[in-house]
N, C-alpha and C. Protein backbone atom coordinates (compact mmCIF):
# COMPACT_ATOMS: atom_id res chain seq x y z
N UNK A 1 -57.43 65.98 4.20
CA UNK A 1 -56.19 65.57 4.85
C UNK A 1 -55.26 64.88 3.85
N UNK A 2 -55.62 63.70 2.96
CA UNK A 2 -54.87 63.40 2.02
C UNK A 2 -54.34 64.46 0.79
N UNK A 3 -55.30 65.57 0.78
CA UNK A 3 -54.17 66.44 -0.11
C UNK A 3 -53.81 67.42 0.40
N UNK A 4 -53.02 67.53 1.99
CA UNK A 4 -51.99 68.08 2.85
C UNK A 4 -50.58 66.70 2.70
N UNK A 5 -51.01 65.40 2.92
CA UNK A 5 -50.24 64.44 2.41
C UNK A 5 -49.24 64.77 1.23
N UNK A 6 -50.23 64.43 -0.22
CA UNK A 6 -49.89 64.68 -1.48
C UNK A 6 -49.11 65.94 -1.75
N UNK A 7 -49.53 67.01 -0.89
CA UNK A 7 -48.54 68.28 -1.23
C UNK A 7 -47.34 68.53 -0.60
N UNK A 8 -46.58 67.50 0.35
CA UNK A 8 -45.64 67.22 1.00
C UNK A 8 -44.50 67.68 0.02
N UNK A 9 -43.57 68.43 0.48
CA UNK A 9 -41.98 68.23 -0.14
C UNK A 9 -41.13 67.00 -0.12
N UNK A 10 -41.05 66.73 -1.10
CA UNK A 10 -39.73 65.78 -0.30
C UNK A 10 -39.11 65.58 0.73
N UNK A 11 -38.81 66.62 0.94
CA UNK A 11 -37.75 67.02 2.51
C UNK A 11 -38.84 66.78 3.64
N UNK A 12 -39.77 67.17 3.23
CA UNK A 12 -41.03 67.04 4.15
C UNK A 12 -41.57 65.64 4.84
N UNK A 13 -41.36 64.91 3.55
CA UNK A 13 -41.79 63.38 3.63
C UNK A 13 -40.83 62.83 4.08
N UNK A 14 -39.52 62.80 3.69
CA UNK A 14 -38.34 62.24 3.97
C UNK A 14 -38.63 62.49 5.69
N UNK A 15 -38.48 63.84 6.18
CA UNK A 15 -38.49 64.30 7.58
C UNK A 15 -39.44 63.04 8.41
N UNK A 16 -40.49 62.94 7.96
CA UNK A 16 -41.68 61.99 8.53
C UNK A 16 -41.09 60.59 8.68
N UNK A 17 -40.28 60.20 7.53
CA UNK A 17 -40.01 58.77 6.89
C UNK A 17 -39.71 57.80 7.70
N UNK A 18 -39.19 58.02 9.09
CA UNK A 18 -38.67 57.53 9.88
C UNK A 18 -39.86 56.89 10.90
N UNK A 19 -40.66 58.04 11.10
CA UNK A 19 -41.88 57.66 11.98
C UNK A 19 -43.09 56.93 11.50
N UNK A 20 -43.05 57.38 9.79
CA UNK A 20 -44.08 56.08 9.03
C UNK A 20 -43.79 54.66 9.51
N UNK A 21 -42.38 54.57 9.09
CA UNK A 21 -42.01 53.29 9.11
C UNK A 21 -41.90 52.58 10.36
N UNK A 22 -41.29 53.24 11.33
CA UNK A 22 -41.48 52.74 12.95
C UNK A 22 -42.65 52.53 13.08
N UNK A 23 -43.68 53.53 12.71
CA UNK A 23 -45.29 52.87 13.09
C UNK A 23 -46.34 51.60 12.80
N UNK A 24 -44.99 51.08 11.64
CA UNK A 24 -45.92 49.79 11.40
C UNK A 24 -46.54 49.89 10.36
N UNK A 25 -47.03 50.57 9.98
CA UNK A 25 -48.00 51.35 8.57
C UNK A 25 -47.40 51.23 7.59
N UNK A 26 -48.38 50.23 6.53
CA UNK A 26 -48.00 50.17 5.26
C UNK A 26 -47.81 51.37 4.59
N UNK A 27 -47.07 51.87 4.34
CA UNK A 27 -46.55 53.27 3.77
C UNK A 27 -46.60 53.62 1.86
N UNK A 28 -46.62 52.03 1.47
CA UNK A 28 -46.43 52.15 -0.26
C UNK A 28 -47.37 52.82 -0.63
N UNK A 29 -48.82 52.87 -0.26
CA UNK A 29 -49.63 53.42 -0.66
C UNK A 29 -50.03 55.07 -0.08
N UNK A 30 -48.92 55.54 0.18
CA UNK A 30 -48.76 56.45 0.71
C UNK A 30 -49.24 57.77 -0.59
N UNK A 31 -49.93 58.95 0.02
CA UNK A 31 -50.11 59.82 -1.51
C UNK A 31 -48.87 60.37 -2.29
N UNK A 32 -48.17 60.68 -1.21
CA UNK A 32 -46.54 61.09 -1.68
C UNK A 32 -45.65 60.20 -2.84
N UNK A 33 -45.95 59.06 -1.88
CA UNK A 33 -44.87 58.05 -2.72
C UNK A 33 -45.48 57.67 -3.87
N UNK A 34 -46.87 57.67 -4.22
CA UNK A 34 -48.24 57.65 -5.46
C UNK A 34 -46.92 58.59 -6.33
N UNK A 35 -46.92 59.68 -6.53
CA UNK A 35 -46.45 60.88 -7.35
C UNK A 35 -45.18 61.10 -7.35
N UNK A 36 -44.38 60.45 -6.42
CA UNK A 36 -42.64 60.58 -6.26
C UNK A 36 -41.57 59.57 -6.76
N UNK A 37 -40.94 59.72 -7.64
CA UNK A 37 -40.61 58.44 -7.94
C UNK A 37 -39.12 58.48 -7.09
N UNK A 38 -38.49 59.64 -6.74
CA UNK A 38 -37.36 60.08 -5.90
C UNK A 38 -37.64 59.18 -4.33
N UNK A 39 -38.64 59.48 -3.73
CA UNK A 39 -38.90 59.06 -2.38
C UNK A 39 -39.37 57.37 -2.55
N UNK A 40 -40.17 56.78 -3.65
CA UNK A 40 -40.01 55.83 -3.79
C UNK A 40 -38.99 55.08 -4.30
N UNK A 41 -37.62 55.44 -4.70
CA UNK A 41 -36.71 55.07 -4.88
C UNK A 41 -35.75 55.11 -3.34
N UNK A 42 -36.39 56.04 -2.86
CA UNK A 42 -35.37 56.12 -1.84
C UNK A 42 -35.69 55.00 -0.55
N UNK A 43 -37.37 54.88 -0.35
CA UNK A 43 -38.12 54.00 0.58
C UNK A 43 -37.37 52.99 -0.13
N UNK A 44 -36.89 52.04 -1.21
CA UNK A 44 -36.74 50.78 -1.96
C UNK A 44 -35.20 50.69 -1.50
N UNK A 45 -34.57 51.50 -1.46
CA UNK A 45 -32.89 51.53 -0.95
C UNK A 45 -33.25 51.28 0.23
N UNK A 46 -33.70 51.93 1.40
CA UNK A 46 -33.93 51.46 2.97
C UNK A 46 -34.46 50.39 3.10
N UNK A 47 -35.57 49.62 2.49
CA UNK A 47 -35.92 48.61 2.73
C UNK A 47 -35.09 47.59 2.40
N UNK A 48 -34.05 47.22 1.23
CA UNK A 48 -33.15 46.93 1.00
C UNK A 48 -31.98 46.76 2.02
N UNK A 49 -31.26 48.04 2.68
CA UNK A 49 -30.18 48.21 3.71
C UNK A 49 -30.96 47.33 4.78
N UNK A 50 -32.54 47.31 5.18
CA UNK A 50 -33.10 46.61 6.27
C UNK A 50 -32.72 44.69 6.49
N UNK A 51 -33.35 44.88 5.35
CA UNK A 51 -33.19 43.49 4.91
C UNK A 51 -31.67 42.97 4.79
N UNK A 52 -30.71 43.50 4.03
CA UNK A 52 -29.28 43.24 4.63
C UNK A 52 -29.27 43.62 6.07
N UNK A 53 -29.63 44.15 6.25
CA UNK A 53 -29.03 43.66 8.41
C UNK A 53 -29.35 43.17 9.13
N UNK A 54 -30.90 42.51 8.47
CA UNK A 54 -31.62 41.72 9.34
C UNK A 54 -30.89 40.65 9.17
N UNK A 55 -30.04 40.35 7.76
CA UNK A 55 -29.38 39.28 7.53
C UNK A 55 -28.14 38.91 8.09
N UNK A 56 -27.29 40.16 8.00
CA UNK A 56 -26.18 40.02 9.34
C UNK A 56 -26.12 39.59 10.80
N UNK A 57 -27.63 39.96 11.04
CA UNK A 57 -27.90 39.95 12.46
C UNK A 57 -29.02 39.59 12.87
N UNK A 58 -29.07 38.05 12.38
CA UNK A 58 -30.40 37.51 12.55
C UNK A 58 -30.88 37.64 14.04
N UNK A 59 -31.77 37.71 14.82
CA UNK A 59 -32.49 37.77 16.03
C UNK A 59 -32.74 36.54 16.19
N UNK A 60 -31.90 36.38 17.03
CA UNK A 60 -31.64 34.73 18.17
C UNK A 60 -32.52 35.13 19.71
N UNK A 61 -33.17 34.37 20.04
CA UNK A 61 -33.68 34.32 21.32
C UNK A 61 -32.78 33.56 22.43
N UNK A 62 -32.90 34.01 23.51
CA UNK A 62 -32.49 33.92 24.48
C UNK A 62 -32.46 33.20 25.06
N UNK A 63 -31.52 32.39 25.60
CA UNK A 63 -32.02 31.29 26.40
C UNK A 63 -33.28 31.44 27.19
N UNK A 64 -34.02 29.85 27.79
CA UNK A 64 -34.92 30.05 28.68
C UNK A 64 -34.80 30.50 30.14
N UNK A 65 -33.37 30.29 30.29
CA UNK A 65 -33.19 30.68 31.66
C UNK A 65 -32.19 31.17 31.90
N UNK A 66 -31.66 32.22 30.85
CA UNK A 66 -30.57 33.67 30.66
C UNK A 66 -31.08 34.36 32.08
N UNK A 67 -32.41 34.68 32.85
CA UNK A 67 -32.44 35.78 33.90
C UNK A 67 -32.02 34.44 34.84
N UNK A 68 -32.52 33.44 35.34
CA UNK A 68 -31.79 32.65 36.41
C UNK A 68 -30.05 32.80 36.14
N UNK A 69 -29.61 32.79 35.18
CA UNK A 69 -28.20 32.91 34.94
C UNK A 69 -27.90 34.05 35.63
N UNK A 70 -28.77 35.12 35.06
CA UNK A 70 -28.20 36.60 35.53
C UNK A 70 -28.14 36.64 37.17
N UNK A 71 -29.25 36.19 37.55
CA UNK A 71 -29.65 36.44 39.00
C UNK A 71 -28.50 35.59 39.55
N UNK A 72 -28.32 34.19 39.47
CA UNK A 72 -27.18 33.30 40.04
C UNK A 72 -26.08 34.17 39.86
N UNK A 73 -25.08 34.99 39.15
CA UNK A 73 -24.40 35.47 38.73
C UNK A 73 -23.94 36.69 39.65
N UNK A 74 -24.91 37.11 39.52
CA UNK A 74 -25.20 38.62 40.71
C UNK A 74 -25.14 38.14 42.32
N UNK A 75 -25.32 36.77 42.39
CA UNK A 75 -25.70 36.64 43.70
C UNK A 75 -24.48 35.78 44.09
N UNK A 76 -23.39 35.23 43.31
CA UNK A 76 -22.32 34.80 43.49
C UNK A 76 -21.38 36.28 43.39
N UNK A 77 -21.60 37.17 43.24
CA UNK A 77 -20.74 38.65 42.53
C UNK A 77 -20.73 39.11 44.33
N UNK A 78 -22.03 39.25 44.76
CA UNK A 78 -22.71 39.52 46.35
C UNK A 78 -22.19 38.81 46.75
N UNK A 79 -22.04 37.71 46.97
CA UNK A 79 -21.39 36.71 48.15
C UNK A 79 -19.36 37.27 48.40
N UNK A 80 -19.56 37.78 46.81
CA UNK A 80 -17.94 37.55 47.21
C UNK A 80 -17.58 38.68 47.64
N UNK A 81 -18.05 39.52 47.14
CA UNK A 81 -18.33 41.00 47.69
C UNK A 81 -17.96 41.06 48.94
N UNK A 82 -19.03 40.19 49.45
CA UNK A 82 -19.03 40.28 51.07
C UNK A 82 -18.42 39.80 52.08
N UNK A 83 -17.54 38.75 51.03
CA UNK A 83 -16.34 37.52 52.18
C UNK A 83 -15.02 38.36 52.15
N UNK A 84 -15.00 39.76 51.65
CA UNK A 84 -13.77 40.93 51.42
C UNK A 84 -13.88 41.66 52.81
């Protein structure tokens, strides 16, 4: 199975590249990227663009009680709804 990996095209690997990486799976040690210096240049640019946007858009949590907000919200939206 690893040398169906290793004999990957580029285009081949690239095609996959998306679903390595969504899966969580350390990928560097991948057989492809072993022998590619193109696809490992290219994995090093994406991880890069990642990391700038994680930076733009750091992940803030939510208030603790954003769904009581929502629900109060909806249920003042209903009331008025209904005094029409």
């Amino acid at each position: 199975m690893n040398s169906t990996k290793t004999n990957l095209s580029c285009t081949d690997f690239q095609a996959q590249l998306s679903d390595l990486i969504s899966s969580g799976a350390t990928i560097a040690n991948d057989p492809h990227l072993m022998t590619c210096e193109n696809c490992r240049a290219l994995l090093r640019d994406l991880e890069t663009i990642a990391e700038a946007a994680r930076q733009l858009f750091p992940i803030e949590e939510p208030p603790d009680d954003l769904w009581q907000q929502i629900e109060t919200a909806i249920g003042h939206e209903k009331t008025a709804s209904q005094g029409h």
